[in-house]
Protein backbone atom coordinates (compact mmCIF):
# COMPACT_ATOMS: atom_id res chain seq x y z
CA UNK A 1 16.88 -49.69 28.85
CA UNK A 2 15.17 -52.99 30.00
CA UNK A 3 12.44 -54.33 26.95
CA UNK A 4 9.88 -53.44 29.54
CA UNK A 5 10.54 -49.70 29.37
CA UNK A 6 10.98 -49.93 25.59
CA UNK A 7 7.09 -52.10 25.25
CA UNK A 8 5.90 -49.02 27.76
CA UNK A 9 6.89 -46.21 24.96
CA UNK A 10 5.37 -48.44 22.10
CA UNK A 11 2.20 -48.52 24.28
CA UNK A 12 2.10 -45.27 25.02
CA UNK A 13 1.43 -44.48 21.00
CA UNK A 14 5.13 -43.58 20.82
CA UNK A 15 6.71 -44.92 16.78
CA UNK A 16 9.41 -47.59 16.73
CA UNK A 17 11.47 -44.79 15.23
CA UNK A 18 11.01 -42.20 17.70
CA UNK A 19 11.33 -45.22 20.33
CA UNK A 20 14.45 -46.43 19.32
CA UNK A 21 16.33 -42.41 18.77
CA UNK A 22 15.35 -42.21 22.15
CA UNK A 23 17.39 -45.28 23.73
CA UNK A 24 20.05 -44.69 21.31
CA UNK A 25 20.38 -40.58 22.78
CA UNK A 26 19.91 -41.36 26.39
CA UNK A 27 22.05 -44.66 26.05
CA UNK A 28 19.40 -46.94 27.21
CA UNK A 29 19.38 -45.36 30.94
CA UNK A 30 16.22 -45.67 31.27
CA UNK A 31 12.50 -45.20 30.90
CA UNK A 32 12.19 -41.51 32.65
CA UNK A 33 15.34 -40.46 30.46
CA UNK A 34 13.95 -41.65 27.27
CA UNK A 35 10.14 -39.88 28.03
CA UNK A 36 12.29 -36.65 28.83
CA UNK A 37 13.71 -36.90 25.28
CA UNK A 38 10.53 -37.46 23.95
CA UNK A 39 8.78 -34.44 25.50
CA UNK A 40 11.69 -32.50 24.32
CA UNK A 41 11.71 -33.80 20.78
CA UNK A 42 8.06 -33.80 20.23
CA UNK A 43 7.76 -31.44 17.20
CA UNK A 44 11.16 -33.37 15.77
CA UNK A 45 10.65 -34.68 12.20
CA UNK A 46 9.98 -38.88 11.90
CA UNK A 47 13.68 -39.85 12.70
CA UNK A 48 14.86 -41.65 9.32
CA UNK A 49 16.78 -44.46 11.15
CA UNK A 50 14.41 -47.28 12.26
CA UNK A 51 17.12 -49.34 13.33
CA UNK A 52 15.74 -51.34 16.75
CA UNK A 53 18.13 -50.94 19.09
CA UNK A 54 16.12 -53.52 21.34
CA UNK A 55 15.90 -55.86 18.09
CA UNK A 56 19.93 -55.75 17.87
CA UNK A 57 20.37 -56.58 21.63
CA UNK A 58 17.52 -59.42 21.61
CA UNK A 59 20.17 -60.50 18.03
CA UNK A 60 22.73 -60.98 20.65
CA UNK A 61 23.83 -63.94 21.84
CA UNK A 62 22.16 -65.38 24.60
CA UNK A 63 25.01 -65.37 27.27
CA UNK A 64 25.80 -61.66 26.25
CA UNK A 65 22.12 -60.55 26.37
CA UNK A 66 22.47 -61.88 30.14
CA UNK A 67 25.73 -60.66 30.80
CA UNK A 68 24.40 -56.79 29.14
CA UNK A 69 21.34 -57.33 31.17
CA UNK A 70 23.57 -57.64 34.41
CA UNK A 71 25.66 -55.25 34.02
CA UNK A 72 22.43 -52.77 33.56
CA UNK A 73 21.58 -54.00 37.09
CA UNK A 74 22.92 -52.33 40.17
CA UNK A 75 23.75 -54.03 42.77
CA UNK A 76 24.71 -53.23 46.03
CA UNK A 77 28.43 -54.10 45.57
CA UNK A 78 28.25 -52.50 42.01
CA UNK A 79 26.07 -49.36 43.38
CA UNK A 80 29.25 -47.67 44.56
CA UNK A 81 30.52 -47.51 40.79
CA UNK A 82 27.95 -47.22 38.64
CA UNK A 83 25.00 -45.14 40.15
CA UNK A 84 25.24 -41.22 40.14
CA UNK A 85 23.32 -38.71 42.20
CA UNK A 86 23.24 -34.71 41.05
CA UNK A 87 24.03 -32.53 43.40
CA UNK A 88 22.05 -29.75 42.06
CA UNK A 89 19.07 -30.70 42.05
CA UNK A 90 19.37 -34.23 44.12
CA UNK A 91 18.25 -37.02 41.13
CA UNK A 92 19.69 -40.55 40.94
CA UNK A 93 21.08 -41.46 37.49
CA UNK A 94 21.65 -45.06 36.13
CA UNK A 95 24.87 -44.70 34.92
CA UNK A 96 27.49 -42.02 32.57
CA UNK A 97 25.39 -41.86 30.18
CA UNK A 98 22.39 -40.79 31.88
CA UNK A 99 24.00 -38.36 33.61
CA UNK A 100 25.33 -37.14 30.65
CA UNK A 101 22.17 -36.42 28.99
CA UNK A 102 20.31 -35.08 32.13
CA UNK A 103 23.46 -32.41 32.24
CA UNK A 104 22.71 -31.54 28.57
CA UNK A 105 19.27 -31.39 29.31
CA UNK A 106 18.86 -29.22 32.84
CA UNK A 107 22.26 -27.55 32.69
CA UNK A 108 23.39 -29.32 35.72
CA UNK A 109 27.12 -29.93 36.31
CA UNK A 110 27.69 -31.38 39.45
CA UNK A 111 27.29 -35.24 40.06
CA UNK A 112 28.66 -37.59 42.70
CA UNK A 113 28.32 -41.12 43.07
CA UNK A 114 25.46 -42.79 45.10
CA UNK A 115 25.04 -46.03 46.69
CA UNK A 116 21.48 -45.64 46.32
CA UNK A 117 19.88 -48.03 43.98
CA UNK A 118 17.48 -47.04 41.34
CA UNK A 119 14.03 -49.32 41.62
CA UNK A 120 12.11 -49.76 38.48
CA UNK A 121 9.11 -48.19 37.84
CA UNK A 122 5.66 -49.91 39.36
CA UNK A 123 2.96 -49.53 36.81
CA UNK A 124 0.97 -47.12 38.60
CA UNK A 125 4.38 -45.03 38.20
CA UNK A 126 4.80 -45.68 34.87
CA UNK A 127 0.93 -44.92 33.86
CA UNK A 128 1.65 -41.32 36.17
CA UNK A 129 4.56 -40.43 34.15
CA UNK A 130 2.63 -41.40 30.85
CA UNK A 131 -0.27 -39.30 31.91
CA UNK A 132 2.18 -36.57 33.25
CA UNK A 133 3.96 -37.20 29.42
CA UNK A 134 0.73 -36.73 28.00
CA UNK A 135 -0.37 -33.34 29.53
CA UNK A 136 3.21 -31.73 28.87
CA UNK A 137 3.06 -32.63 25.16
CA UNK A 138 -1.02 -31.67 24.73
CA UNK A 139 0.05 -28.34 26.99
CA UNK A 140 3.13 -27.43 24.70
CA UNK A 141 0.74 -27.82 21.10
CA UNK A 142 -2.03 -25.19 23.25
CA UNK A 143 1.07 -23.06 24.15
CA UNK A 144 2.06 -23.58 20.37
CA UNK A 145 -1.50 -23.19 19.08
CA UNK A 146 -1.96 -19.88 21.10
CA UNK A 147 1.36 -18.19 19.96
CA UNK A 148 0.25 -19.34 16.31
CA UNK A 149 -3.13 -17.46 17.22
CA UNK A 150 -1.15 -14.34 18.90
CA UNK A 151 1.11 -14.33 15.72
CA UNK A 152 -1.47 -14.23 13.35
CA UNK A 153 -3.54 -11.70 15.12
CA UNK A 154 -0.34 -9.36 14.66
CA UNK A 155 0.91 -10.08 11.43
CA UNK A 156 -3.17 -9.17 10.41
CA UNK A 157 -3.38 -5.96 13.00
CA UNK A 158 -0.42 -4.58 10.89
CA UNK A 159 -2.06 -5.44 7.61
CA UNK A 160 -4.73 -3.38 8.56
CA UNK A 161 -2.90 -0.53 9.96
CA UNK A 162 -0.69 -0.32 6.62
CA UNK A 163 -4.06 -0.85 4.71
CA UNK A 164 -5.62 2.25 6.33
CA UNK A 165 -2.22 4.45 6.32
CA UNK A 166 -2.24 3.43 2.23
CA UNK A 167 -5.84 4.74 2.01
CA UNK A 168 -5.61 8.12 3.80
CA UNK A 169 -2.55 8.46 1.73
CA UNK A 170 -4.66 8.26 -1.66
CA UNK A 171 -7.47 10.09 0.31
CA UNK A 172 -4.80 12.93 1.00
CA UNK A 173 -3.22 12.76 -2.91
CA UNK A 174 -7.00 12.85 -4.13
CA UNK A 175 -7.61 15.90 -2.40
CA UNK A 176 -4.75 17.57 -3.08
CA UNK A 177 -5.81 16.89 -7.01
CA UNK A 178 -9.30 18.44 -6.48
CA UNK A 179 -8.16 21.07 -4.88
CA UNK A 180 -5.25 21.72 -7.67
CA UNK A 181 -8.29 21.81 -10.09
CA UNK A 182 -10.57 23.89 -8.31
CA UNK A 183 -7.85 26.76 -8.03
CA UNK A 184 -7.12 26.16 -11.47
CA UNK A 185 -10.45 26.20 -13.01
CA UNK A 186 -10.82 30.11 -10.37
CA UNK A 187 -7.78 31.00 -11.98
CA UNK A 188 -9.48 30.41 -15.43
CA UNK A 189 -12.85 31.67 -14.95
CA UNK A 190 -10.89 35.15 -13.33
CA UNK A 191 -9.22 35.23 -16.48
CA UNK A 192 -12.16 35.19 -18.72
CA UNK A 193 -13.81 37.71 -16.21
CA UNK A 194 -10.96 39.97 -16.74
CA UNK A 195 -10.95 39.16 -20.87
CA UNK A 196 -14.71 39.88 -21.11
CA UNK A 197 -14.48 42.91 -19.06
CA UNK A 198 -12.01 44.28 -21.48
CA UNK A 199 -14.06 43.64 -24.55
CA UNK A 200 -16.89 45.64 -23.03
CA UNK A 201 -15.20 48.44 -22.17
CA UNK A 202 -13.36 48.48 -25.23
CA UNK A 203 -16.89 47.86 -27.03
CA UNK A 204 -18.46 50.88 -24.60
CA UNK A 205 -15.49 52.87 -26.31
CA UNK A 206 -16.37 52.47 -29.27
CA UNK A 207 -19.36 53.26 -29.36
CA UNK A 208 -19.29 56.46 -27.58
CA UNK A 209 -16.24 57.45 -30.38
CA UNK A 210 -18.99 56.39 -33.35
CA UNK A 211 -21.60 58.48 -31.77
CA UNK A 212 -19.20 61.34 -31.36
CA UNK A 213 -18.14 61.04 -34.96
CA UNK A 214 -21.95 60.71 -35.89
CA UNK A 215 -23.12 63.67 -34.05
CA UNK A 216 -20.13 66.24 -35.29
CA UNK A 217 -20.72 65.01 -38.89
CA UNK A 218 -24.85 65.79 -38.57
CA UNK A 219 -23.64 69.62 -37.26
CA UNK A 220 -21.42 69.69 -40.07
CA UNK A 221 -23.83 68.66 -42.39
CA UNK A 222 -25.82 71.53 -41.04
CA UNK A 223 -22.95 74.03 -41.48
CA UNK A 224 -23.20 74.00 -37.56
CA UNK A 225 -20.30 74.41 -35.33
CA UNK A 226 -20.10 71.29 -32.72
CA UNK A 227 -19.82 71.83 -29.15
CA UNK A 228 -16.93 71.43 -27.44
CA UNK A 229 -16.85 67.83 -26.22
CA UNK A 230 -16.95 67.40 -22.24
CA UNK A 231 -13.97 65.93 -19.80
CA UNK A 232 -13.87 62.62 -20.11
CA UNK A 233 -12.15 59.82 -18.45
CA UNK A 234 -8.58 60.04 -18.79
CA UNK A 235 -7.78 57.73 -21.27
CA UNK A 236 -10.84 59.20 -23.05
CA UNK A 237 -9.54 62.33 -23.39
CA UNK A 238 -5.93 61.56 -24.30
CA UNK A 239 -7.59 59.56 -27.14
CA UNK A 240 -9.70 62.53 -28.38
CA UNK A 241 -6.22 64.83 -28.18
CA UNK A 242 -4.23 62.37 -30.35
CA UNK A 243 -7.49 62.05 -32.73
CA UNK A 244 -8.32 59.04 -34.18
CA UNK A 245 -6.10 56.02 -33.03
CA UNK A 246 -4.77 53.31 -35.76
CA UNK A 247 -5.61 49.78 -34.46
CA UNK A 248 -3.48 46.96 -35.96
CA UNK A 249 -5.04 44.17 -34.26
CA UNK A 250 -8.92 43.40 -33.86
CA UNK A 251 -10.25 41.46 -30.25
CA UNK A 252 -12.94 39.30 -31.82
CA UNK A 253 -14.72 37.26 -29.39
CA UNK A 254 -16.80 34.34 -31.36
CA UNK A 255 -20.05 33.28 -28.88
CA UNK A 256 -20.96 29.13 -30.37
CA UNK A 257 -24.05 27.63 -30.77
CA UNK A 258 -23.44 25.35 -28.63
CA UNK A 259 -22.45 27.62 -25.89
CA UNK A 260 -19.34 28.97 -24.90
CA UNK A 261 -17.27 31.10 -26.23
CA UNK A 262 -13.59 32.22 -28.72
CA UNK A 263 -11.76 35.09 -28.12
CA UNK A 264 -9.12 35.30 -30.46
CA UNK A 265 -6.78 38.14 -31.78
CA UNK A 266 -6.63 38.76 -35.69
CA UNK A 267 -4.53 41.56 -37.39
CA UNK A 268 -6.79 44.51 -38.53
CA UNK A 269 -5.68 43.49 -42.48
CA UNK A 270 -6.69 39.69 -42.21
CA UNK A 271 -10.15 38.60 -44.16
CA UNK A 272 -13.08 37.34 -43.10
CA UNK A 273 -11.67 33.88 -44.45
CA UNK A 274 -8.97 34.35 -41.84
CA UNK A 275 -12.01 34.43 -38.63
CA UNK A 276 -14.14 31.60 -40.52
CA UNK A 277 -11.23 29.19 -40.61
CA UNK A 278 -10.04 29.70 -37.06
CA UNK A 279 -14.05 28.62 -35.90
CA UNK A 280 -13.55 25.79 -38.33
CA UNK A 281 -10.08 24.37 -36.63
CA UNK A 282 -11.71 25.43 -33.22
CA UNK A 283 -15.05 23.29 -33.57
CA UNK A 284 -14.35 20.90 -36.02
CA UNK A 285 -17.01 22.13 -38.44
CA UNK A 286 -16.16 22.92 -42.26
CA UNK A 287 -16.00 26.40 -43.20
CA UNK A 288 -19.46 26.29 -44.94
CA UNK A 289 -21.35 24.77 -42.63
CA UNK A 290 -21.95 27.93 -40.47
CA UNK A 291 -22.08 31.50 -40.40
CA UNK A 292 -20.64 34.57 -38.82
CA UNK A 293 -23.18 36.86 -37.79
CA UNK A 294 -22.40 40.84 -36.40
CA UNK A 295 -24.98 41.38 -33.17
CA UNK A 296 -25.01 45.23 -33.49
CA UNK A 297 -26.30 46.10 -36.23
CA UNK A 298 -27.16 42.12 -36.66
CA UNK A 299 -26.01 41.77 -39.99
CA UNK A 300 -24.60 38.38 -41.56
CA UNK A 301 -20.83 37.97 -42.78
CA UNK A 302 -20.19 36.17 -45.59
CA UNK A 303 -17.98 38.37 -47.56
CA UNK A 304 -15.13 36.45 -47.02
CA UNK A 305 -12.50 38.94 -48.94
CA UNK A 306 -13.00 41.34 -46.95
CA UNK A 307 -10.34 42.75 -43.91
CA UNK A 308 -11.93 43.29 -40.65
CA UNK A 309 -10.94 46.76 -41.22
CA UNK A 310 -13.61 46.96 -43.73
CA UNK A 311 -16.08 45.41 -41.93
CA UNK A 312 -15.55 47.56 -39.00
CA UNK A 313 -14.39 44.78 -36.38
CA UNK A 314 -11.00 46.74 -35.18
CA UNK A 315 -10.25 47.19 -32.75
CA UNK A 316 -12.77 44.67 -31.10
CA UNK A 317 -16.27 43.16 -31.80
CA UNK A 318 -18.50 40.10 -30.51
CA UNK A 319 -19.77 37.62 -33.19
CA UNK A 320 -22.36 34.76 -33.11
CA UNK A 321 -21.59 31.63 -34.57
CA UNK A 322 -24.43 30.35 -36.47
């Protein structure tokens, strides 16, 4: 490469570095051969080796420098030799070395030799392929810039889509959970409907058995004979034909203050003591702190020794927590 084409890179805004890996990869062949290497190499790192290539050769001596300098030159007895043409695509190279590099570069494989000689560059040549240098390098950073853009607008469409999947996926677990609950808390309040139910038919029992018992004892008490008792419901009846049943257990159901309510199952021979300290464990409150109290006949509980047998709670009653 003559110092001329070497000045034009360093005035194009080209380093020393990048300058000098040029002439040493296209062997000096020339100025097009270097810019091509450039252009190619543009988003290289700074090359480390600052070496000038064109400082070594100016180190020379004096007669060599002139005898390098003419054997760069083609004549037209040396054209035959050292000038090569590629057939593929018809472009005069300097020398092996060019060729070499514009093979690597376009692919091309077949060259012949040329007696054409290659003229240097005018200026107005030069300043076109500086300005043609120039566009190619600003085009390839917009073609860079753009995929950069395209890129990111991907890589932040799929965040988004894997955002939204993750949030109908906690939508979907959330209302799976409500719905868990809300068949859960039917399945509870069916339950209670079913336990309450019980208690006052069980309660509607019992009563019609103590007015039974109440009206036969009055007639006996006036040496009267009692009637016979009607057909009753079936379980009624079989009740009245065994006579009166033995209850071992006692349904209480305990209505709070608060609101809400206990239903708990005591043995017919437990105490009173036995109910009192099952409120106390259920609400927290000490045993003296409240009162069980019987809603028909209202009548307060505080005998404490005695069984719910006694106190007429078997087989089921309803107490207020007071």
């Amino acid at each position: 490469m003559a110092p001329s084409d070497r000045a034009t890179l360093l005035d194009m805004g080209f380093s020393e570095a990048r300058v000098n890996a040029a002439m040493k990869a296209t062997g000096g062949s020339g100025l097009q051969p270097a810019m091509d290497w450039l252009f190619a190499h543009a988003d290289d790192p700074e090359p480390m080796d600052t070496e000038a290539t064109g400082e070594a050769d100016s180190a020379a001596p004096a007669g060599q420098s002139s005898q390098s300098q003419n054997d760069d030159a083609i004549t037209e007895e040396e054209a035959t030799a050292q000038s090569l043409k590629c057939d593929d695509c018809g472009r005069l190279l300097r020398d092996a070395a060019a060729a070499e590099f514009h093979a690597v570069k376009s692919g091309h494989q077949n060259f012949s030799e040329s007696t054409q000689a290659i003229k240097p560059l005018t200026e107005e040549e030069k300043k076109a392929k500086l300005e043609e240098l120039r566009q190619k390098l600003a085009l390839r950073k917009e073609e860079k810039r753009a995929q950069e853009i395209a890129d990111s607008k991907v890589k932040e469409k799929v965040r988004r889509t894997t955002g939204k999947e993750m949030t109908d996926i906690k939508e979907k677990m959330a209302e799976l959970e409500m719905k868990k609950l809300a068949e859960a808390k039917k399945r509870e309040k069916e339950q209670d409907r079913i336990a309450k139910q019980k208690i006052k038919d069980q309660i509607e029992l019992d009563k019609r058995d103590r007015a039974a018992r109440a009206e036969k004892e009055k007639l006996e008490r006036q040496g009267l004979q009692p009637a016979a008792a009607p057909v009753q419901a079936p379980v009624a009846a079989a009740a009245s034909a065994a006579g009166p049943k033995e209850y071992n257990e006692a349904r209480i159901q305990l209505r709070l203050a608060a609101g809400g309510a206990i239903t708990q199952v005591f043995k017919s021979s437990d105490t009173l003591s036995v109910v009192y300290e099952h409120v106390a464990s259920q609400t927290g409150n000490a045993v003296g702190s409240f009162k069980l109290v019987q809603t028909f006949p209202r009548k307060v509980l505080d005998d404490q020794s005695k069984t719910l047998q006694e106190l007429g709670l078997v087989p089921s009653a309803a107490l207020i927590v007071q």
